[in-house]
Structures are given as C-alpha cells and as structure tokens.
Protein backbone atom coordinates (compact mmCIF):
# COMPACT_ATOMS: atom_id res chain seq x y z
CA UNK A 1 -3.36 52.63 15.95
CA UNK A 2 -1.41 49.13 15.75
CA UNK A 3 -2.09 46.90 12.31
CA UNK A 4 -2.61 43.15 13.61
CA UNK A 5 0.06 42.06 11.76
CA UNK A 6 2.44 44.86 13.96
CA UNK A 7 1.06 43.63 16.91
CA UNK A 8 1.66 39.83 16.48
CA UNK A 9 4.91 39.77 13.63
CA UNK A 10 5.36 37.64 10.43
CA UNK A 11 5.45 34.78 12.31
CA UNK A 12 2.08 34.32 13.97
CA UNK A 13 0.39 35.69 10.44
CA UNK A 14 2.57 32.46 9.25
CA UNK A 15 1.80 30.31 12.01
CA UNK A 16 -2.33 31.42 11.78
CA UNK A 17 -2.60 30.72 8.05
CA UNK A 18 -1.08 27.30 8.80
CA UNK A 19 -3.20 26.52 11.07
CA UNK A 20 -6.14 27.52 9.37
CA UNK A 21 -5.13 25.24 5.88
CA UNK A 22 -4.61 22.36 8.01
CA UNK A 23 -8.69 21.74 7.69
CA UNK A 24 -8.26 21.65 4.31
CA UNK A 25 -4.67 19.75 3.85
CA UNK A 26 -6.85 16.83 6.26
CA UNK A 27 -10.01 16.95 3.89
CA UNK A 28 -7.42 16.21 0.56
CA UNK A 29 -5.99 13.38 1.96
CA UNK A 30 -8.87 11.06 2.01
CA UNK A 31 -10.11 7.97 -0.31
CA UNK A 32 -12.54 8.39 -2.99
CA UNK A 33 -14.73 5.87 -1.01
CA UNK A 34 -15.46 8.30 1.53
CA UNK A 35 -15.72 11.26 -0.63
CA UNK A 36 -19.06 13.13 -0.23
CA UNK A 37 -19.29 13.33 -4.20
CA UNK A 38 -19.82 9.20 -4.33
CA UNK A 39 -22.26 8.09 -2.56
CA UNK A 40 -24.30 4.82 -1.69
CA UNK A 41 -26.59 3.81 -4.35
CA UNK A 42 -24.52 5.74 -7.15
CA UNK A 43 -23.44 4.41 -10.17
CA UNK A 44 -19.48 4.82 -10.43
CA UNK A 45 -17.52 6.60 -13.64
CA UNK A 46 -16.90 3.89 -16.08
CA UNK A 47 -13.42 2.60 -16.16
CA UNK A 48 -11.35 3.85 -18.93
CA UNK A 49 -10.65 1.86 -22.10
CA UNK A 50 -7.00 2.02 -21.48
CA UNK A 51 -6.78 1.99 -17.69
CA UNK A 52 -4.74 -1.01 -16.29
CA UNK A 53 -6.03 -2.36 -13.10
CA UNK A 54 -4.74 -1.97 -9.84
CA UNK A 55 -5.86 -3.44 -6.34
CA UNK A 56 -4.58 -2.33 -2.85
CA UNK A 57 -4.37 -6.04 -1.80
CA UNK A 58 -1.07 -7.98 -1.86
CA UNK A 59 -1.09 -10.81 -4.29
CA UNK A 60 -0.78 -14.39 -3.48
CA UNK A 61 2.88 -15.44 -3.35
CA UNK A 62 1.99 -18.98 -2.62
CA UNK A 63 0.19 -19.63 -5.89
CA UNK A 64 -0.54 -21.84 -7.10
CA UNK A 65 -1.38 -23.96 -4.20
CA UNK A 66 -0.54 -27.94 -5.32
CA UNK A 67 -0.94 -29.62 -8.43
CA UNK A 68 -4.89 -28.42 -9.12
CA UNK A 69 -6.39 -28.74 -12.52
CA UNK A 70 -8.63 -25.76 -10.47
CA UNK A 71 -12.49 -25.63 -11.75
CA UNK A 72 -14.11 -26.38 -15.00
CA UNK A 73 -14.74 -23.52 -17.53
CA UNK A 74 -18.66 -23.22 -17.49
CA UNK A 75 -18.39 -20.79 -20.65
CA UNK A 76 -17.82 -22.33 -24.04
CA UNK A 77 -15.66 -20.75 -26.17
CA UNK A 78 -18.60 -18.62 -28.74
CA UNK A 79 -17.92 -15.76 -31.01
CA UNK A 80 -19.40 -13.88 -28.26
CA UNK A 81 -17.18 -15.00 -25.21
CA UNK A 82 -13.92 -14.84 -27.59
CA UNK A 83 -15.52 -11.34 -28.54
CA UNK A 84 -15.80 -10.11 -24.93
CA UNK A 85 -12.33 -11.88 -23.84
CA UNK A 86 -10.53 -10.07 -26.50
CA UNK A 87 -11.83 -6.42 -25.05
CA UNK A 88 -11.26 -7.50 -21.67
CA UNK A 89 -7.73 -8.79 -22.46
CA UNK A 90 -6.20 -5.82 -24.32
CA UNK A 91 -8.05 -3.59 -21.94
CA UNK A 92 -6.73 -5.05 -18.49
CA UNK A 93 -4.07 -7.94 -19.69
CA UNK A 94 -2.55 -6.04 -22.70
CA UNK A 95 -0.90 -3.79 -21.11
CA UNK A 96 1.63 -6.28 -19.53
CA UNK A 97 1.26 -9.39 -21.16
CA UNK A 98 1.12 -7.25 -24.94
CA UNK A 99 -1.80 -7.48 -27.08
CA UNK A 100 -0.57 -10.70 -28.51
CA UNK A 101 0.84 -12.16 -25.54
CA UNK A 102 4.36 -12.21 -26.17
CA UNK A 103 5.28 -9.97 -22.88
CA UNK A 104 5.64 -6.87 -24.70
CA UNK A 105 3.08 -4.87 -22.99
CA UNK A 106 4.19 -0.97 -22.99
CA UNK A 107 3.86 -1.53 -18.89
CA UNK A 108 5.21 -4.35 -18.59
CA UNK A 109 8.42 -3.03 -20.63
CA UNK A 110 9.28 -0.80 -17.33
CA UNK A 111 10.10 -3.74 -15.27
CA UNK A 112 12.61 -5.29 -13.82
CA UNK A 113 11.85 -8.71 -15.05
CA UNK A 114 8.93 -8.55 -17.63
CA UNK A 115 5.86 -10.36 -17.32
CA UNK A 116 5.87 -14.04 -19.49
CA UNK A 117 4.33 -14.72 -22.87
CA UNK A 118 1.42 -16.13 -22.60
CA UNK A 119 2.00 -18.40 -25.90
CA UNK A 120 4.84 -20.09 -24.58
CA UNK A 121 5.04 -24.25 -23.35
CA UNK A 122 3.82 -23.34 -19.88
CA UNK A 123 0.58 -21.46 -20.74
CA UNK A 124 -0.68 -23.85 -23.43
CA UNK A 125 -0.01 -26.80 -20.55
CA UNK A 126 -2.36 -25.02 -18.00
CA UNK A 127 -5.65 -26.08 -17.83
CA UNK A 128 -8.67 -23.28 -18.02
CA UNK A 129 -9.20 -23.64 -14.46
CA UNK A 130 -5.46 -23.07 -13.66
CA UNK A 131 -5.47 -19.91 -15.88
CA UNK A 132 -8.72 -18.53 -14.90
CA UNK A 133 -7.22 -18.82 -10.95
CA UNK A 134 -4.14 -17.19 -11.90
CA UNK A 135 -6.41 -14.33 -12.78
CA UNK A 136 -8.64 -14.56 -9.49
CA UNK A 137 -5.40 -15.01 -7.05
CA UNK A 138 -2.74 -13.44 -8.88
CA UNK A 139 0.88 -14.75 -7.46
CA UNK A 140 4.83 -14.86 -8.31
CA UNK A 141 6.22 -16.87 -11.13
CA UNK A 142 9.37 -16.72 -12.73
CA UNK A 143 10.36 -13.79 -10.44
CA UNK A 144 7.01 -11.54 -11.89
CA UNK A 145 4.11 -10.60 -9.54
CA UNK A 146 0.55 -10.36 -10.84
CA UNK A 147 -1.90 -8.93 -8.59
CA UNK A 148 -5.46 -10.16 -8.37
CA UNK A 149 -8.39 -9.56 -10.82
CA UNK A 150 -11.45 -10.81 -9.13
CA UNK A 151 -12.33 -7.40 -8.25
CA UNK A 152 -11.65 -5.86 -11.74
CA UNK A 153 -13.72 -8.35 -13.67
CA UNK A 154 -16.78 -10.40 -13.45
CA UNK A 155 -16.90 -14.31 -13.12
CA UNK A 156 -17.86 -14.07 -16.78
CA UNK A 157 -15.46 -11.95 -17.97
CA UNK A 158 -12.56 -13.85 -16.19
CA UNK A 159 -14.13 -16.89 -18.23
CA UNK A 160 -14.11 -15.44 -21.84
CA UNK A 161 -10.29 -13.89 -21.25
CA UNK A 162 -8.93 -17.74 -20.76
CA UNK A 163 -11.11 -18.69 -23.48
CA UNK A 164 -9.54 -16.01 -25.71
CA UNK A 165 -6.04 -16.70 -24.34
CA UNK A 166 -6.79 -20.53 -25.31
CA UNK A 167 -7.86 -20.20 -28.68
CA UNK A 168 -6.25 -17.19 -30.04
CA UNK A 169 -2.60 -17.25 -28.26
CA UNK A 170 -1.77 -19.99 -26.04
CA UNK A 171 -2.89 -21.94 -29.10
C-alpha cells in the first residue's frame, strides 16, 4: 500500500499546505476595525502615554488657507487647561516639536528636515486660532509636514495645548 505523499510527490504536499494557510495569511491581513475582538459599543485600549499619533489621512498641503486670524480660543488659560495642555503636549507634540519646543523631539531628530521650534518669531506671531488650526488641519511649512490632530484629541484638548504653547513656550 501507497503513502499519500508517494502517490502525489513533495510538490502537491507543498502546493496543499499552501493552499490550506492561505485562509489564514487572508484573515492576518485585516484592520483592527474589523477585527472580531473590537466590537461596536466597546470601549477601546487606552492610548499609551508615550505613543505619538498617527492618522491614515494626508495632511493639508494648502494650509493655511489666506491670511485668517482662524476662531477665538473659548478656553481661558487656568491652572487646569495649562495642566491638561502640558500632558497632551509632551504626550502627542513632544515627540517632534521636544518637550520644550525647541524641535528636538527624539522623532523628530530622524528627519530629513526637523520639525520648527515652537518658541521662535513665527509661533509667538500666530494667533490661538491660527495655532489651534494648525493642529486640526495639519499642513507643510518650511519644508516639514504635520499631519492632522482632530482625530487624536478633543476640541478641548486642542484648546489647552495652544494655551500651554502660549504661555509656557511661544512666550
């Protein structure tokens, strides 16, 4: 009596167990999103303290778009909003911009062309709404892209990072 693997060679065994991983190799290859482990209604993991955010959009090239003073900051500068901007800006802005703003960020150091200081002429020129839209659009200047925030923090949050950026380093 004939073993299967006599009867069909080291090649069909090869091409079989290929075609029975491809199932698998398919299932890998999807998003999170449509993982079966997150689903509607379920509270996602909690970002890491040191993660730096990333979006899958492409950021605005064209920013900024005119000469636009953009909108009025609606969050006075408190302990508490200085507080909460600091966290959010060496959690998601540190990393690029440094923890003091001068550019030195240890990501930001693997670039090409660096990402600006944030304490330098320009910065303590824009207005609050200019800043906080360079955080909601992103965009090119000086050669360096930022992507886009408004997905990685709240309206508020956005808020108390140009107030800390204001009063503690474009100051």
């Amino acid at each position: 009596m004939r073993m299967p693997m006599q009867l069909f060679g080291s090649r069909a065994l090869a091409l079989g167990m290929i075609v029975a991983a491809m199932p698998f190799s398919v299932a890998c290859q999807g998003q999170m999103r449509e993982s079966v482990s997150y689903r509607a209604m379920e509270r996602p993991l909690e970002v890491p303290a040191d993660s730096v955010a990333m979006n899958d959009t492409t950021p605005n090239l064209d920013y900024p778009p005119g000469d636009t003073g953009g909108p009025p900051n609606p969050y006075p500068a408190t302990a508490f909003n200085l507080d909460l901007g600091k966290r959010k800006y060496e959690a998601q802005c540190g990393p690029c911009h440094g923890n003091t703003g001068t550019g030195d960020g240890k990501v930001g150091a693997i670039w090409l062309l660096p990402p600006p200081a944030l304490d330098n002429a320009r910065f303590k020129a824009m207005s609050d709404g200019q800043m906080y839209l360079r955080i909601v659009k992103g965009g090119a200047a000086n050669g360096t892209i930022m992507p886009s925030y408004a997905k990685k923090l709240t309206e508020e949050e956005r808020w108390a990072v140009v107030n800390y950026i204001k009063q503690s380093i474009a100051k």
